[in-house]
PDB file of N, CA and C in Angstrom:
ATOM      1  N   UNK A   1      57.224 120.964 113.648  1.00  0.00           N
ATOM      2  CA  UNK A   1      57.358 120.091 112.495  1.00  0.00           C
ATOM      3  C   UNK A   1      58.291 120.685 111.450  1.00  0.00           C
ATOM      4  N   UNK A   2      58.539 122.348 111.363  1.00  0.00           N
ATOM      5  CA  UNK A   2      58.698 122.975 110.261  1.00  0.00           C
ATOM      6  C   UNK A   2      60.714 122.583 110.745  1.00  0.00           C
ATOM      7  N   UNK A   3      60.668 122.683 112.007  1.00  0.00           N
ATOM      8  CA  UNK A   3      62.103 122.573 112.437  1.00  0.00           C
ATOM      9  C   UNK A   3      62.416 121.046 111.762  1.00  0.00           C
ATOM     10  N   UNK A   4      61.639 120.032 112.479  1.00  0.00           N
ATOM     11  CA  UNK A   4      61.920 118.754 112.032  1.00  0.00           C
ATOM     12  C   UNK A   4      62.750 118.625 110.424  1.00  0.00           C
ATOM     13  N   UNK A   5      61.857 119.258 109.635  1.00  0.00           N
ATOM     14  CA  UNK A   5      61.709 118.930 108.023  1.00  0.00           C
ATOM     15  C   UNK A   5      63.491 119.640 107.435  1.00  0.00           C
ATOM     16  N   UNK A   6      63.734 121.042 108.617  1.00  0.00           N
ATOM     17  CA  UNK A   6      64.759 121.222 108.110  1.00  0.00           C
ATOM     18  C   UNK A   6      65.827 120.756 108.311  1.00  0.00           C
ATOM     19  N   UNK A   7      66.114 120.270 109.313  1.00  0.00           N
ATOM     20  CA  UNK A   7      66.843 119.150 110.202  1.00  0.00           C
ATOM     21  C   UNK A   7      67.484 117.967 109.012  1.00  0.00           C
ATOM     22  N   UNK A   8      66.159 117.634 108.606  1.00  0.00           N
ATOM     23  CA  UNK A   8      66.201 116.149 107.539  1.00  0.00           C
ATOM     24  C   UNK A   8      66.770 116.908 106.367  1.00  0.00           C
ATOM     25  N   UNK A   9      66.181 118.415 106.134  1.00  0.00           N
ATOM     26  CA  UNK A   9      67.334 118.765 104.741  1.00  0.00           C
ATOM     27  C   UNK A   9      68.561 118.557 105.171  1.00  0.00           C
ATOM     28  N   UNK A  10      69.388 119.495 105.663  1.00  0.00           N
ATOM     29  CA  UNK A  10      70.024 119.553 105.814  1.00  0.00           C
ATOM     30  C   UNK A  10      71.203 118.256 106.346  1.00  0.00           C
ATOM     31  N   UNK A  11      70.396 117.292 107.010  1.00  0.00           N
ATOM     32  CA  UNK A  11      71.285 115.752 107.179  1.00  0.00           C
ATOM     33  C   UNK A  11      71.362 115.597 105.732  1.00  0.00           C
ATOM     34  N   UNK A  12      70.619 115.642 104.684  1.00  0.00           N
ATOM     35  CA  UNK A  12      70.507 114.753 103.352  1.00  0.00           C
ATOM     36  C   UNK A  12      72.035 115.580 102.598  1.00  0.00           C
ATOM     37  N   UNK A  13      71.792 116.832 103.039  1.00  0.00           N
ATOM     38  CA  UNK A  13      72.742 118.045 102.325  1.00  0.00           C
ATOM     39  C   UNK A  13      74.423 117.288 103.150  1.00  0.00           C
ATOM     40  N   UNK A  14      74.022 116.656 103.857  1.00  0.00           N
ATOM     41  CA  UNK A  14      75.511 116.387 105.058  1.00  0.00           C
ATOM     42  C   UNK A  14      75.915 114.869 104.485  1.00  0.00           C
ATOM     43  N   UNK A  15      74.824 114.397 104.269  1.00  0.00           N
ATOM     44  CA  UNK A  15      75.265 112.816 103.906  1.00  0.00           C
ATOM     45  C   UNK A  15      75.646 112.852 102.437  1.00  0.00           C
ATOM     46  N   UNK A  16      75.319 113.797 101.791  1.00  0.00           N
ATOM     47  CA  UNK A  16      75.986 114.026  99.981  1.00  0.00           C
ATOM     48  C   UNK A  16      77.270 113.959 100.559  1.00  0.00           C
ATOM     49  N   UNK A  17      77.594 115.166 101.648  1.00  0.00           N
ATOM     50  CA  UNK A  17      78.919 115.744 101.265  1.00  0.00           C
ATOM     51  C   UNK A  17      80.038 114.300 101.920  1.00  0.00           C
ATOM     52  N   UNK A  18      79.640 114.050 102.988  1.00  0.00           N
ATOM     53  CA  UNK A  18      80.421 112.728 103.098  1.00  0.00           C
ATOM     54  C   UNK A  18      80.897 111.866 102.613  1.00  0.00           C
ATOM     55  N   UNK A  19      79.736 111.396 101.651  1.00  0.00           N
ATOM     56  CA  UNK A  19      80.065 110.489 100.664  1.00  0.00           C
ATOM     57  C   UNK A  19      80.765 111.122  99.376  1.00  0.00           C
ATOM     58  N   UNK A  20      80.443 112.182  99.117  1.00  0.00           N
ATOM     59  CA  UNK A  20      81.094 112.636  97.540  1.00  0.00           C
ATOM     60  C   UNK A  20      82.649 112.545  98.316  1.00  0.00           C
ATOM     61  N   UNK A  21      83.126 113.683  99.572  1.00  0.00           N
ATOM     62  CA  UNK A  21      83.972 113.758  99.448  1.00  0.00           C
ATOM     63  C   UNK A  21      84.913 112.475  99.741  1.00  0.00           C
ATOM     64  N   UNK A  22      84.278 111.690 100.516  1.00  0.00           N
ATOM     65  CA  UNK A  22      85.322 109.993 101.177  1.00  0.00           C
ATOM     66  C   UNK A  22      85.147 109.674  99.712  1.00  0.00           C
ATOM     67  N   UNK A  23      84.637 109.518  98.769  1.00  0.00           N
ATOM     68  CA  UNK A  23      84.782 109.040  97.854  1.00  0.00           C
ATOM     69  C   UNK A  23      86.106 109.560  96.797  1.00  0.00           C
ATOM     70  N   UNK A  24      85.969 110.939  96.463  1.00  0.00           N
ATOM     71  CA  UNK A  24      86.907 111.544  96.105  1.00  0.00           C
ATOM     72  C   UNK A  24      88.586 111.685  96.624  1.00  0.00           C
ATOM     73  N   UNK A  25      88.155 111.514  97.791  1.00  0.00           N
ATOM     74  CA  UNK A  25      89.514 111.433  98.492  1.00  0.00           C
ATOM     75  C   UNK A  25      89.774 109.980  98.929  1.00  0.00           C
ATOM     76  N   UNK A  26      89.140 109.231  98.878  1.00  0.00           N
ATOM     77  CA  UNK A  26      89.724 107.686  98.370  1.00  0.00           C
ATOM     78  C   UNK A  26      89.621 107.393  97.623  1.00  0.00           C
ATOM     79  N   UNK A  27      90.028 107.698  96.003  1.00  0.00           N
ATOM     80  CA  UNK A  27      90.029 107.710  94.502  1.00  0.00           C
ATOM     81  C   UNK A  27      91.295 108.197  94.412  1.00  0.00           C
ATOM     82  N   UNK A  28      91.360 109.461  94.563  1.00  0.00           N
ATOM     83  CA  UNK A  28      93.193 110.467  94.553  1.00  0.00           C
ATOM     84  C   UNK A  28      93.813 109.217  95.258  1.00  0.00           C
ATOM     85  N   UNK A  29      93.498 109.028  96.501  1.00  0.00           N
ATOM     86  CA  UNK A  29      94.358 107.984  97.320  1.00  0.00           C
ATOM     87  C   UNK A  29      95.218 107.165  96.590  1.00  0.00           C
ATOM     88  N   UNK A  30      94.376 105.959  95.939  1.00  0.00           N
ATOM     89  CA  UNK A  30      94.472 105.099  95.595  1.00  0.00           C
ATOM     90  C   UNK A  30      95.115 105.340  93.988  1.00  0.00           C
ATOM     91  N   UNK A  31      94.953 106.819  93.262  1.00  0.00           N
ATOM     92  CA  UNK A  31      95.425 106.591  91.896  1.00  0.00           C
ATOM     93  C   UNK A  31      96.676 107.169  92.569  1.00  0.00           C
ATOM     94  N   UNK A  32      96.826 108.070  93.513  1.00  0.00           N
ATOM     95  CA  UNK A  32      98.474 108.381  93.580  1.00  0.00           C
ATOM     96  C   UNK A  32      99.657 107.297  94.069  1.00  0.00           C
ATOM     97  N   UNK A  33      98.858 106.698  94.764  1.00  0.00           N
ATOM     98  CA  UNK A  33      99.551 105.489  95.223  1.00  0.00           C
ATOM     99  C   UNK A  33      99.639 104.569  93.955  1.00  0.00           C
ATOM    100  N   UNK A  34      98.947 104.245  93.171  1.00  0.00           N
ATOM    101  CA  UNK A  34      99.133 103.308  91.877  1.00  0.00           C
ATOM    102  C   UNK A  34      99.994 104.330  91.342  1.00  0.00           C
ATOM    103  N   UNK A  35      99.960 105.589  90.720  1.00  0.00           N
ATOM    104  CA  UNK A  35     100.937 105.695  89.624  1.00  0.00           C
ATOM    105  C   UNK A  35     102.588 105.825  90.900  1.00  0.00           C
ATOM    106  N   UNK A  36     102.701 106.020  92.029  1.00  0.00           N
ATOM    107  CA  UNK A  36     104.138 105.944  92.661  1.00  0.00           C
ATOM    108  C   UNK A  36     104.619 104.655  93.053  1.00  0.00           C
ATOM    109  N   UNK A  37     103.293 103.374  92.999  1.00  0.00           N
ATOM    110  CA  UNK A  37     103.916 102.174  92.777  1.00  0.00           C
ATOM    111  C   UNK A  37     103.995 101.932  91.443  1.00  0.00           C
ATOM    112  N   UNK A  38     103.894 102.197  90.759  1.00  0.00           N
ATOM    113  CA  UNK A  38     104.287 101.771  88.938  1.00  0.00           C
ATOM    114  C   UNK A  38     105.373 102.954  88.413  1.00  0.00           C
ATOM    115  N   UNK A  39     105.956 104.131  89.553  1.00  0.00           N
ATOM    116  CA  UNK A  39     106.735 105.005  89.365  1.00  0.00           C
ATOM    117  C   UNK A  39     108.341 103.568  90.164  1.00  0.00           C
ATOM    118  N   UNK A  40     107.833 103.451  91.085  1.00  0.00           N
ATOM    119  CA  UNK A  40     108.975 102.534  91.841  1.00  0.00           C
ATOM    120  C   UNK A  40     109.476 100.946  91.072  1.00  0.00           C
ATOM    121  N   UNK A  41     108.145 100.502  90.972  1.00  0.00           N
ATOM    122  CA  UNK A  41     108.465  99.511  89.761  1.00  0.00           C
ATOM    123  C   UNK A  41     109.403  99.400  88.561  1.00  0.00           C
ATOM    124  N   UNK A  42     108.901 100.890  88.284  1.00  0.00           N
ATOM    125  CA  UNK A  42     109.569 100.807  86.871  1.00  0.00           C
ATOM    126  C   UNK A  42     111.541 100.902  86.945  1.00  0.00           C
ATOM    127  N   UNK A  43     111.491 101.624  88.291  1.00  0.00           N
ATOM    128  CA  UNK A  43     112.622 102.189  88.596  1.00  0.00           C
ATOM    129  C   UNK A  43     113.806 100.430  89.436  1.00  0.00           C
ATOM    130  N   UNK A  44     112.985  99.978  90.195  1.00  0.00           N
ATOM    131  CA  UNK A  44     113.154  99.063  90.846  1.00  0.00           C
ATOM    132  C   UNK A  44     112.449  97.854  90.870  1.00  0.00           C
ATOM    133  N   UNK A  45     112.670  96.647  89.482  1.00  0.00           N
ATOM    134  CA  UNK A  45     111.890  95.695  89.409  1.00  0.00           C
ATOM    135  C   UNK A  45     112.083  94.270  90.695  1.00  0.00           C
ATOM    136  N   UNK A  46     112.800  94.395  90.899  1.00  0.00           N
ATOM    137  CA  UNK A  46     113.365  93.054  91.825  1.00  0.00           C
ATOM    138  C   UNK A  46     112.548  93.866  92.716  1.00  0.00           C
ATOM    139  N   UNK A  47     112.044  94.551  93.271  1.00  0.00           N
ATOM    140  CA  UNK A  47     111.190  95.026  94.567  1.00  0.00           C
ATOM    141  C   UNK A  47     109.603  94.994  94.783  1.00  0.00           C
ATOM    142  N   UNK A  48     109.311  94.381  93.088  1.00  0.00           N
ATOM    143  CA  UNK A  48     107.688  94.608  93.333  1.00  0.00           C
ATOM    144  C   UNK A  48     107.180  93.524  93.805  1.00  0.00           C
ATOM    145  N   UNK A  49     107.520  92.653  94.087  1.00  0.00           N
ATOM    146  CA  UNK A  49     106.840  91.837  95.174  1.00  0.00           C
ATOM    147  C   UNK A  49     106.184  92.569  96.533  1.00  0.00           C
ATOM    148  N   UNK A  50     107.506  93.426  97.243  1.00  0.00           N
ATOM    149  CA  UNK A  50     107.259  93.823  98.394  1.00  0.00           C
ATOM    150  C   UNK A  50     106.983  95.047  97.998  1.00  0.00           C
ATOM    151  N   UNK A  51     106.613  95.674  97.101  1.00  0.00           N
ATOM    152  CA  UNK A  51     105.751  96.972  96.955  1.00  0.00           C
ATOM    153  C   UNK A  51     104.627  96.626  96.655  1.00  0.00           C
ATOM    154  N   UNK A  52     104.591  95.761  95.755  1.00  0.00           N
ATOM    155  CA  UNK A  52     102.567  95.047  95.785  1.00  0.00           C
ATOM    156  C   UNK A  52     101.989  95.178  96.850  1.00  0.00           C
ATOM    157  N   UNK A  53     102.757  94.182  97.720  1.00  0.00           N
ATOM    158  CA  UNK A  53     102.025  93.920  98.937  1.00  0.00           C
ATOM    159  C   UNK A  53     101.486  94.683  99.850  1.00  0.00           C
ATOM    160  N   UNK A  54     103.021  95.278 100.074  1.00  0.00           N
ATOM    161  CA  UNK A  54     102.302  97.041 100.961  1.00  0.00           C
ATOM    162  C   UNK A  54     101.142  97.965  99.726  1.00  0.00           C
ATOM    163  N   UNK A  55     101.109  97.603  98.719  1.00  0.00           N
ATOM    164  CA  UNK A  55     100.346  98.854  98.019  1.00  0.00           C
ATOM    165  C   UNK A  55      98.920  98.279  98.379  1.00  0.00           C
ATOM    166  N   UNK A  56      98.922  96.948  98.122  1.00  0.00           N
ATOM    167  CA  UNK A  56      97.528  96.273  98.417  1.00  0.00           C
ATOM    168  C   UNK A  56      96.950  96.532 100.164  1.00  0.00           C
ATOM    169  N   UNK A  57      98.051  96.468 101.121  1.00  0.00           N
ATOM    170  CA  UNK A  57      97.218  96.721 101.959  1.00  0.00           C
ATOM    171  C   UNK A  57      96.906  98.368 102.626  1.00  0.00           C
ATOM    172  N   UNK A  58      97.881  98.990 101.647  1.00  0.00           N
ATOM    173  CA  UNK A  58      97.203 101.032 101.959  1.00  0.00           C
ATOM    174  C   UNK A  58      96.269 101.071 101.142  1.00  0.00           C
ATOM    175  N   UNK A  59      95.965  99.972  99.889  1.00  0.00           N
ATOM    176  CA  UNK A  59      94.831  99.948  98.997  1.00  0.00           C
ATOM    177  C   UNK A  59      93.640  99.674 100.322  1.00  0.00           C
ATOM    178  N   UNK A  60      93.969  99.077 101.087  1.00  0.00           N
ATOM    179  CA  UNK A  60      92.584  98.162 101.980  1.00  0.00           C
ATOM    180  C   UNK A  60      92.589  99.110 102.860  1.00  0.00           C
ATOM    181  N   UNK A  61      93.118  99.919 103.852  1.00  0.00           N
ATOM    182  CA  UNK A  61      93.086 101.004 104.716  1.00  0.00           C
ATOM    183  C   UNK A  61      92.197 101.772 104.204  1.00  0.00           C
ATOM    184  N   UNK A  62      92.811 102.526 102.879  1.00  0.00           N
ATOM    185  CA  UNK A  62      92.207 103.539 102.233  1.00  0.00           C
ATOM    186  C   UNK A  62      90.962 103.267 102.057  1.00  0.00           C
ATOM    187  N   UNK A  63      90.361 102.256 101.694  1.00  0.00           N
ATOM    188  CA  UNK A  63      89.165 101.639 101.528  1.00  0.00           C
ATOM    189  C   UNK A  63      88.065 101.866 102.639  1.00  0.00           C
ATOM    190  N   UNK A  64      88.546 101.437 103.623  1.00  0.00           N
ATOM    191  CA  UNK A  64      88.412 100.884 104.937  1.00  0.00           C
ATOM    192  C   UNK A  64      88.467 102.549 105.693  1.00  0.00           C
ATOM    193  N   UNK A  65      88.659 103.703 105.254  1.00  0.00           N
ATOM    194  CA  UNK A  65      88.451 104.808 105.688  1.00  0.00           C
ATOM    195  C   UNK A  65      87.216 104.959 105.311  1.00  0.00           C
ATOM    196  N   UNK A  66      86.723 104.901 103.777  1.00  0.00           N
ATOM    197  CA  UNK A  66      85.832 105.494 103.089  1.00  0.00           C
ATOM    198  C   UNK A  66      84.269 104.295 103.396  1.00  0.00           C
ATOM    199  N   UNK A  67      84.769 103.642 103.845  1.00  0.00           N
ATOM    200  CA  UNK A  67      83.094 102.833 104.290  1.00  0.00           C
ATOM    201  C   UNK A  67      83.010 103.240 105.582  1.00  0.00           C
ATOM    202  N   UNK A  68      83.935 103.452 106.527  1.00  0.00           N
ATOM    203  CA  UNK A  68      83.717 104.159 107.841  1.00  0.00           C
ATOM    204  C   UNK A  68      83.418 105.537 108.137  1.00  0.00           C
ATOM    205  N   UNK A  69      83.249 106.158 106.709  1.00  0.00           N
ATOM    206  CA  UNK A  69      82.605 107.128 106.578  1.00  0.00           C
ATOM    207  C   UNK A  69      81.501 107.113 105.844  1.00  0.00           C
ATOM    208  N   UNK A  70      81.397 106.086 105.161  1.00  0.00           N
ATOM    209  CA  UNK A  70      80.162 105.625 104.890  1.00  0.00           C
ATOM    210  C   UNK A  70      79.205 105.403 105.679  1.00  0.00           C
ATOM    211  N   UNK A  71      79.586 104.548 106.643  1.00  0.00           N
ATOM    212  CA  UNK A  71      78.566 104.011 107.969  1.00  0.00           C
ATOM    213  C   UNK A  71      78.355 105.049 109.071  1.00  0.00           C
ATOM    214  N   UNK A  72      79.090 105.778 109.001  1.00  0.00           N
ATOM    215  CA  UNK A  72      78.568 107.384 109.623  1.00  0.00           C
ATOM    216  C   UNK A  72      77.653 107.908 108.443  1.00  0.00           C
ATOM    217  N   UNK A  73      77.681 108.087 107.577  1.00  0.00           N
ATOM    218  CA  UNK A  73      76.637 108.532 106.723  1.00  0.00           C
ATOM    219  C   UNK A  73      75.032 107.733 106.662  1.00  0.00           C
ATOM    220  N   UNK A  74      75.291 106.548 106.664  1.00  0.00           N
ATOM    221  CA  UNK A  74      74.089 105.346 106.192  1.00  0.00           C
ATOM    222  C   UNK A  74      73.435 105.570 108.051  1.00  0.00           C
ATOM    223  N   UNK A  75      74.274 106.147 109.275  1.00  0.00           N
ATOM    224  CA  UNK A  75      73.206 106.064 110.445  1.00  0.00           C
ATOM    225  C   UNK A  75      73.121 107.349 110.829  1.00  0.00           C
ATOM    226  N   UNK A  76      73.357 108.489 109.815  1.00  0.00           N
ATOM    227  CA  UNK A  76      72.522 109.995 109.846  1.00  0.00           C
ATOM    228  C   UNK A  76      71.488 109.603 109.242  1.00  0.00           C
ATOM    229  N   UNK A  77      71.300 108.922 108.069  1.00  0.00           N
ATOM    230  CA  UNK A  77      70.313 108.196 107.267  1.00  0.00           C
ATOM    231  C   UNK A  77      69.423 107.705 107.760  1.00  0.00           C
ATOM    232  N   UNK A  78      69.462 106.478 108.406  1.00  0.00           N
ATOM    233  CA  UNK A  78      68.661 105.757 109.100  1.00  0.00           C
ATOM    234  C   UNK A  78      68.163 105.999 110.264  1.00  0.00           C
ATOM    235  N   UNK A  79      69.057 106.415 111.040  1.00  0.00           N
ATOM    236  CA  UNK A  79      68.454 106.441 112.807  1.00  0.00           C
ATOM    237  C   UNK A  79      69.222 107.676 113.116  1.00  0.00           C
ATOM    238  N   UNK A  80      68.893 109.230 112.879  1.00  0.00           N
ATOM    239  CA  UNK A  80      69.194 110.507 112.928  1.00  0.00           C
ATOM    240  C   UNK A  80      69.197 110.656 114.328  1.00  0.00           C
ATOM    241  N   UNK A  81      69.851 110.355 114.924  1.00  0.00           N
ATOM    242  CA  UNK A  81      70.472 110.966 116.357  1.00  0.00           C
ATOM    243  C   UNK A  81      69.860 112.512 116.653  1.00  0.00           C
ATOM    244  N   UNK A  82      69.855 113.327 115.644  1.00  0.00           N
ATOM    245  CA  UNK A  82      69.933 114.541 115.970  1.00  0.00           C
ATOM    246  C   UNK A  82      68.117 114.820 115.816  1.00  0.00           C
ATOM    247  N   UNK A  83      67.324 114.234 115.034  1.00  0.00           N
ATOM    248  CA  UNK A  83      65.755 114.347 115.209  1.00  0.00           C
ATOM    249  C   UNK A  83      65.436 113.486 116.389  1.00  0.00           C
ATOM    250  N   UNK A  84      65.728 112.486 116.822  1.00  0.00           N
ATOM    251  CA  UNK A  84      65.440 111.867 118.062  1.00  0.00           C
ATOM    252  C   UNK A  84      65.704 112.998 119.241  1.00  0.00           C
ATOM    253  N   UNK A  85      66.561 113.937 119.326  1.00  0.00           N
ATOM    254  CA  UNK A  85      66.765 114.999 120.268  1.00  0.00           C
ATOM    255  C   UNK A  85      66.050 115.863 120.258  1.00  0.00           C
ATOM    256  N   UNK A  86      65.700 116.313 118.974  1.00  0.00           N
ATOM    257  CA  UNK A  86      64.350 117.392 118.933  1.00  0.00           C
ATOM    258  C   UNK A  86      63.268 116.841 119.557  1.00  0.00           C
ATOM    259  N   UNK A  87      62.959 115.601 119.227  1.00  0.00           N
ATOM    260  CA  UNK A  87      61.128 115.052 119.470  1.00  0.00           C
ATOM    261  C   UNK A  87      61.067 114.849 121.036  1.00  0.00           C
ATOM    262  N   UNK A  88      62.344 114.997 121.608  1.00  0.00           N
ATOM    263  CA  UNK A  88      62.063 114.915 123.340  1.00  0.00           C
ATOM    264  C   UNK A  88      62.119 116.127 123.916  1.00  0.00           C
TER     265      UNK A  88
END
């Protein structure tokens, strides 16, 4: 049991770090990319149409990293793969 309990620390200690860091590193993402599209803008206005567009969809990638590391986090959470291996 004593193994079990540490198991579950240590997932809880694993699912912080996932999330703090996908979070953090899709934040930088997204502000470096905003200030080098408002760096290009400023430089090249007739182009922000087609820099929006691409910015919006590395905006949605970037995104789209950090919930897929989310959902690896939310099923250490829920259905721990790794205590189901101990209990057999």
């Amino acid at each position: 049991m004593e193994l079990i309990a540490h198991v579950q620390g240590l997932t809880a200690i694993a699912i912080g770090i996932i999330i703090g860091l996908g979070a953090l590193g899709a934040c930088l993402g997204i502000a470096i990319m905003g200030s080098k599209f408002l760096e290009s803008a400023a430089r090249q206005p007739e182009l922000v149409p087609l820099l929006q567009g691409r910015m919006f969809l590395l905006a949605g990638l970037i995104d789209a990293a950090f919930i897929i590391g989310l959902a690896v986090a939310l099923l250490f959470a829920f259905s721990n793969p790794l205590i189901s291996a101990l209990q057999h």
